[in-house]
Structure formats: C-alpha cells, structure tokens
Protein backbone atom coordinates (compact mmCIF):
# COMPACT_ATOMS: atom_id res chain seq x y z
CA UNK A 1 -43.52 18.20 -105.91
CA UNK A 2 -46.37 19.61 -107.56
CA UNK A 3 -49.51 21.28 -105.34
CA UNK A 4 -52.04 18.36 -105.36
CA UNK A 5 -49.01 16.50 -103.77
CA UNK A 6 -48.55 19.20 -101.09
CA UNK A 7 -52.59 19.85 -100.39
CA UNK A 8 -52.38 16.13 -100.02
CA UNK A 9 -49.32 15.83 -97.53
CA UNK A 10 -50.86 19.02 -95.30
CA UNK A 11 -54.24 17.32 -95.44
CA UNK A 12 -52.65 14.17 -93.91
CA UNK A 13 -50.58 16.42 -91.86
CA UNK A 14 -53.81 18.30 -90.78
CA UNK A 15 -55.91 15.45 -89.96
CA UNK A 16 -53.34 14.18 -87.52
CA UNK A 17 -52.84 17.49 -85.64
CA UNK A 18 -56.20 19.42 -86.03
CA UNK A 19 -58.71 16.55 -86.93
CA UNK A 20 -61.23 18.45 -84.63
CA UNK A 21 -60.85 21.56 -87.11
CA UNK A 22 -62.53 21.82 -90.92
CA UNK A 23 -60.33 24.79 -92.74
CA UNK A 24 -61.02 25.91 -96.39
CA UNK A 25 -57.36 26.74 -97.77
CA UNK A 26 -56.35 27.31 -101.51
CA UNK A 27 -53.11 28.42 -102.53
CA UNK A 28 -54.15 31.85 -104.03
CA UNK A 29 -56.53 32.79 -100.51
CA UNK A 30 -55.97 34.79 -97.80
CA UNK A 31 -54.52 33.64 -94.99
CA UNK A 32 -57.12 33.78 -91.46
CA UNK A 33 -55.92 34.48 -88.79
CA UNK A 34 -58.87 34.98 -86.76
CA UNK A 35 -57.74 32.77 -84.39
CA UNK A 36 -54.06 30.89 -82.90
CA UNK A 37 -55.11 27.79 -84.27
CA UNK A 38 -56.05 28.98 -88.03
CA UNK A 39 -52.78 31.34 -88.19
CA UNK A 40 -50.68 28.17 -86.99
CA UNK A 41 -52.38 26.04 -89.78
CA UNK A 42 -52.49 28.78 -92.21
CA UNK A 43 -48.76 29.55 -91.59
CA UNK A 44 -48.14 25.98 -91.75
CA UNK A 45 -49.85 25.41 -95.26
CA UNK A 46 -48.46 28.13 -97.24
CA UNK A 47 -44.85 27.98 -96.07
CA UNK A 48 -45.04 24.23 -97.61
CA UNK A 49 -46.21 26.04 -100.74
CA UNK A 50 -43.30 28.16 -100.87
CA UNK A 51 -40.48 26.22 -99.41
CA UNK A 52 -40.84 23.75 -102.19
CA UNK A 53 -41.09 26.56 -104.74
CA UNK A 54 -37.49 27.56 -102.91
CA UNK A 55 -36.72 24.33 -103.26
CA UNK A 56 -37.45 24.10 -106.95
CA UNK A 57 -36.01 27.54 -107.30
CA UNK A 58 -39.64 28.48 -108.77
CA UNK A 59 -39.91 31.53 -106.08
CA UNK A 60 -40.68 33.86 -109.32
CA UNK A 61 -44.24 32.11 -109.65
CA UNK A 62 -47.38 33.76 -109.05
CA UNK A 63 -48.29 30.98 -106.99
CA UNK A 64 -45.14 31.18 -104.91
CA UNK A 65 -45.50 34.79 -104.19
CA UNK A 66 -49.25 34.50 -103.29
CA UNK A 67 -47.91 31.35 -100.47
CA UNK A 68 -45.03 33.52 -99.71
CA UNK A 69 -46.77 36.93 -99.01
CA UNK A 70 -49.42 34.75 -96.77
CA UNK A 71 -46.78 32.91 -94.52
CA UNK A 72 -45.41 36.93 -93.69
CA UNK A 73 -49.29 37.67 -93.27
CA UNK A 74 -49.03 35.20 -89.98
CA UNK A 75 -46.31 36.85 -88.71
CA UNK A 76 -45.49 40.21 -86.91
CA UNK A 77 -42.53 41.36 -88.53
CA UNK A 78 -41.89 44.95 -86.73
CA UNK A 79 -38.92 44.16 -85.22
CA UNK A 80 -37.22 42.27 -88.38
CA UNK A 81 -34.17 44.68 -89.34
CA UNK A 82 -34.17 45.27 -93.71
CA UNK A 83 -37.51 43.23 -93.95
CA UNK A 84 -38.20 44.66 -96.79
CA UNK A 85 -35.51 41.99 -98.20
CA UNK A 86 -37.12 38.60 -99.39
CA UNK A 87 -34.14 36.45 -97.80
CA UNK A 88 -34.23 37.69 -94.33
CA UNK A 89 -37.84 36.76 -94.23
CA UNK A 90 -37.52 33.85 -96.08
CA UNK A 91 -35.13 32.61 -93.73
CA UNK A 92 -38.04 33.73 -91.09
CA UNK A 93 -40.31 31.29 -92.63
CA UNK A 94 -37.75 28.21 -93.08
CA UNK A 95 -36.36 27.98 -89.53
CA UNK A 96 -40.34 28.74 -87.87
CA UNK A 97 -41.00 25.89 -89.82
CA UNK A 98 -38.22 24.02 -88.27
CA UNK A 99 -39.34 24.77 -85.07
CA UNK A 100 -42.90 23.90 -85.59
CA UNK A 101 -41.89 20.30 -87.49
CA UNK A 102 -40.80 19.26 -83.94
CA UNK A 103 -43.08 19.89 -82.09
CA UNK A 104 -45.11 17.01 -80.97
CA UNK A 105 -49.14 16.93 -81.86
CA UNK A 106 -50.29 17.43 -78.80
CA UNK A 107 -48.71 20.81 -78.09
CA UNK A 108 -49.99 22.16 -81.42
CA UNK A 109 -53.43 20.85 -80.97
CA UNK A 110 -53.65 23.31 -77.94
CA UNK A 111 -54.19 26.14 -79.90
CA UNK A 112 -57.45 27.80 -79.75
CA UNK A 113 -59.60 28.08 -82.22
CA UNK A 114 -62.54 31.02 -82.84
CA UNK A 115 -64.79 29.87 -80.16
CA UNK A 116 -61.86 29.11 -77.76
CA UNK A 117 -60.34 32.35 -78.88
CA UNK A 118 -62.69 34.73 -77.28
CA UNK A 119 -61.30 37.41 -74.73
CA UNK A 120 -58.19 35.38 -75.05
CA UNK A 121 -54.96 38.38 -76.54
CA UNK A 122 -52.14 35.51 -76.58
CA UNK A 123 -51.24 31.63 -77.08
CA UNK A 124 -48.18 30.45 -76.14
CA UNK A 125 -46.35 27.34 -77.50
CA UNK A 126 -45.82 24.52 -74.57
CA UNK A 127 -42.29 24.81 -72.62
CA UNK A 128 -41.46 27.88 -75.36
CA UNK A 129 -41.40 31.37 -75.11
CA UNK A 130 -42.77 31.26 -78.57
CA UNK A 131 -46.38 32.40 -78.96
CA UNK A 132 -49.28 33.64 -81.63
CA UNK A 133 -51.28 37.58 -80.20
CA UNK A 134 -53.72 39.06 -80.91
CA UNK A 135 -52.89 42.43 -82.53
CA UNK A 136 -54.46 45.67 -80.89
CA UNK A 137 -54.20 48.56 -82.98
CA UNK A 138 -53.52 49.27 -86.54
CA UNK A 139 -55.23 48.06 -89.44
CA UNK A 140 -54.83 44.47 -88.44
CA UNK A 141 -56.35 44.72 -84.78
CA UNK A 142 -57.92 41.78 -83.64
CA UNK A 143 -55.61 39.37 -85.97
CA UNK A 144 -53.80 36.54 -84.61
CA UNK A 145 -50.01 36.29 -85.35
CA UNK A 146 -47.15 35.34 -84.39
CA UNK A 147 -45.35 37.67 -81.96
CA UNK A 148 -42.48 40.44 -82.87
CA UNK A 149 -40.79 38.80 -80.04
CA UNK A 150 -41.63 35.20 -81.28
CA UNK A 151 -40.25 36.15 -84.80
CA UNK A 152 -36.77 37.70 -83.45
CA UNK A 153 -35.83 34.83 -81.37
CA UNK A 154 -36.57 32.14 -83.84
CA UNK A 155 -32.82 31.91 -84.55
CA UNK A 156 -32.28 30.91 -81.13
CA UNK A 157 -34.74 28.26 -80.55
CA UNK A 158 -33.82 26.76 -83.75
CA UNK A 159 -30.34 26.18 -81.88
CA UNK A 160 -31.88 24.85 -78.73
CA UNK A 161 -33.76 22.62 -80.76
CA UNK A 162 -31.91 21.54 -83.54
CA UNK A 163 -31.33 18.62 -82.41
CA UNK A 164 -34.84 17.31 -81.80
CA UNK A 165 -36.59 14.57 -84.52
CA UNK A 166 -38.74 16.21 -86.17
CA UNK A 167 -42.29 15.17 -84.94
CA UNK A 168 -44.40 13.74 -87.93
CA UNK A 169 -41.87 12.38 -90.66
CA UNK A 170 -38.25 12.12 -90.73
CA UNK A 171 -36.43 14.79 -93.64
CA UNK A 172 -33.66 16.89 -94.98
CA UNK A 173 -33.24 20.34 -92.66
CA UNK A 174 -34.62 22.99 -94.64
CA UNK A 175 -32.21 25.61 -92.65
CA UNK A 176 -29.25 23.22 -93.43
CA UNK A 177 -30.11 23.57 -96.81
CA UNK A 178 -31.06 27.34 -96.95
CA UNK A 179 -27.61 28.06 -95.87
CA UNK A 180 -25.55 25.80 -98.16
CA UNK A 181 -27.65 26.73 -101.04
CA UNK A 182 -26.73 30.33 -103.33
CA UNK A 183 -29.33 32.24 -103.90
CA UNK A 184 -29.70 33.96 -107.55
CA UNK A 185 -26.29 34.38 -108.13
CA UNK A 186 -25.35 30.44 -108.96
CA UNK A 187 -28.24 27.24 -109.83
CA UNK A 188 -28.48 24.56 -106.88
CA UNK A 189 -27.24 22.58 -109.84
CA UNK A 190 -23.82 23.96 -109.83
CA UNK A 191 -23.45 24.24 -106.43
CA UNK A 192 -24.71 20.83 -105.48
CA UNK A 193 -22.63 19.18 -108.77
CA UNK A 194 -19.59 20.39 -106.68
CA UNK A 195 -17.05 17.62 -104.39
CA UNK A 196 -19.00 17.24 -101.25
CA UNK A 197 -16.38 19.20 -99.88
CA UNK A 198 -17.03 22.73 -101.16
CA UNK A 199 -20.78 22.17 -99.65
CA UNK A 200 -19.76 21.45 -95.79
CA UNK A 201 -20.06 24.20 -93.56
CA UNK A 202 -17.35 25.59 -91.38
CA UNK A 203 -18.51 27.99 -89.03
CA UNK A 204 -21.46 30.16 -90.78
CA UNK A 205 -21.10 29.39 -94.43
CA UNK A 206 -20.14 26.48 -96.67
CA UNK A 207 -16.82 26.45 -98.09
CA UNK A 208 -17.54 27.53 -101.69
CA UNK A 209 -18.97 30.40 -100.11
CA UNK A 210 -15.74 30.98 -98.38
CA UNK A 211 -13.72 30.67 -101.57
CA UNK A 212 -15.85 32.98 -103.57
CA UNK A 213 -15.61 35.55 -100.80
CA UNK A 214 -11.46 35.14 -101.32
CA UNK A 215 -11.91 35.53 -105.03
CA UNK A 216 -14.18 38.29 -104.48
CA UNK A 217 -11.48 40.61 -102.06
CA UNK A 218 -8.83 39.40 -104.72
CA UNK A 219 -10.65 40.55 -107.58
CA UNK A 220 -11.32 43.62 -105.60
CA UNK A 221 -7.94 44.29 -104.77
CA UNK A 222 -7.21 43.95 -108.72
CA UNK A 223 -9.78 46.48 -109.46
CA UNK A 224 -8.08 48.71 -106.78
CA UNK A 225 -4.63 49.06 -108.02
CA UNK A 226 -6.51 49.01 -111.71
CA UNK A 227 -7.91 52.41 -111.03
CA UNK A 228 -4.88 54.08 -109.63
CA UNK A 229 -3.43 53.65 -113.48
C-alpha cells in the first residue's frame, strides 16, 4: 500500500474520529504532542506508516524509520526492559495499535486538545487504565505521551481485549501476524509458502518456530561433541 493510500485511509479515519480537529501531518515531520488528542492522532498516523512498511518488510526505508522513530516519540518508554532493541518496541507499537483499533469513536474523541489541554497533567482512555501525561521534567516537559505505565501493560489489555471487533473496519490482527511472522532471519515469503500447519500457533510461537528451535539445540549439541575432538 503505497503512502497516498495510507494519508488517504487516516484522513477518512480522521474525519470520522476527530472531524472537530484540522492537523498538518507528513510522513517525514515531527510528531506533536502538545496535547492528548494530537499524540493519539500523531501516534495513530505514523504507526500506519510503519506497520505497512513491516508489513512489506520495507522497515530499512528512510521513510519507515522517520514513522517509526515518531510512533516511540508518543510514547514513554522508561520502563521498557532492552528498548534499545527495534522488536520489543515494535511490538509496543503493533499491539497499542490493537488496542486503539477497538476502541469505539466516541471514547477517542474525548481527548483534549490544546485549548482543552490547559492545567490538565493526564487523559485517561474510557473504562481503561490506559492513559496519555503530560511529562514534567526532562527535556520533554510539558509533552503529552503515553504513560510508562500505559506502555508496560499493553500486553495485558491486548488479552482482555482481543476479542473485541475492531471499531472502524474489519482486518487481519497485526499482533497475530507479528508473532507468526520471522523477522530478518527468513522472507514472509518462505514462511507463509509453508503447509498452513507450520504457521499455527501452539502456545507462544508458531510451529516452524518450534521446529527451528529443535534443529537449533540439535545442531548445537553437534557442535558440542564437535569441539571435544
């Protein structure tokens, strides 16, 4: 899908959710977060960006970085252990997303914008404990994002809501995906060219990943008794 497409879908998107809000948004800007409601739509504009560069496996692009390094802008990521590794955010950014797809209009609209925003240090989603705050010290004080807390426990309200419809158009899970996809190692194109089999999951993983991780202690095993000779 290529950007005009995506501007296009958010702007449809955006006009349905925040039609009392004008926002200037390119992929290669900052993202504002001067306020809950411009950090929600900012968050929500560039992680379409770069979930369909994931999706395309085009994360390498300058334009994909740029959307990437914009969605972690809206985010407080303190609290995120090895965050300095692009798949534990990444996986950040995919299941907020998921969250945020199902909720309906209504409890997204209520997020206030700049002139709603004054003297006001948090905004919390409706019937969540998920919420945007305003920072208060470092270099970033005064910026909206969403909270340390918000970004640990987005695992667990993707559980809790999992099984929600998504609120605007019916999809593919992007989590669903994330997990059954392989990251550098192997193309989607292998993986997905496999018998639907090898792509279920069974507990955590999907059970190619299970086999590889048997070939992998096998061929370790090999190596083992290889260096005793």
């Amino acid at each position: 899908m290529n950007i005009r497409l995506i501007s296009h879908r958010f702007l449809i998107m955006g006009m349905m959710i925040f039609s009392a809000s004008s926002f200037s948004l390119s992929p290669f800007s900052l993202a504002d977060t001067s306020s809950p409601k411009r950090t929600l739509v900012n968050f929500l504009y560039y992680s379409e960006i770069v979930i369909k560069h994931w999706q395309q496996e085009t994360l390498d692009s300058k334009e994909a970085k740029q959307a990437y390094n914009q969605a972690i802008r809206t985010m407080d990521i303190s609290l995120v252990p090895n965050r300095t590794r692009t798949v534990v955010l990444m996986e950040r950014i995919i299941l907020l997303r998921e969250i945020l797809d199902r909720f309906d209009a209504e409890a997204l609209q209520a997020a206030p914008d700049n002139e709603q925003a004054q003297g006001v240090s948090y905004w919390r989603f409706a019937n969540s404990d998920l919420s945007i705050v305003r920072l208060e010290s470092g270099n970033r004080q005064g910026q909206f994002v969403f909270s340390a807390n918000t970004v640990q426990q987005i695992p667990s309200w993707y559980r809790k809501m999992e099984a929600l419809p998504y609120a605007l158009d019916s999809r593919t899970d992007y989590y669903q995906e994330f997990l059954i996809t392989p990251g550098p190692l192997f193309s989607k194109g292998f993986i997905y060219s496999l018998p639907s089999d090898f792509i279920r999951l069974y507990g955590p993983l999907p059970l190619w990943q299970w086999l590889a991780l048997l070939g992998v202690f096998i061929l370790s095993k090999l190596l083992i008794k290889l260096s005793f000779y």
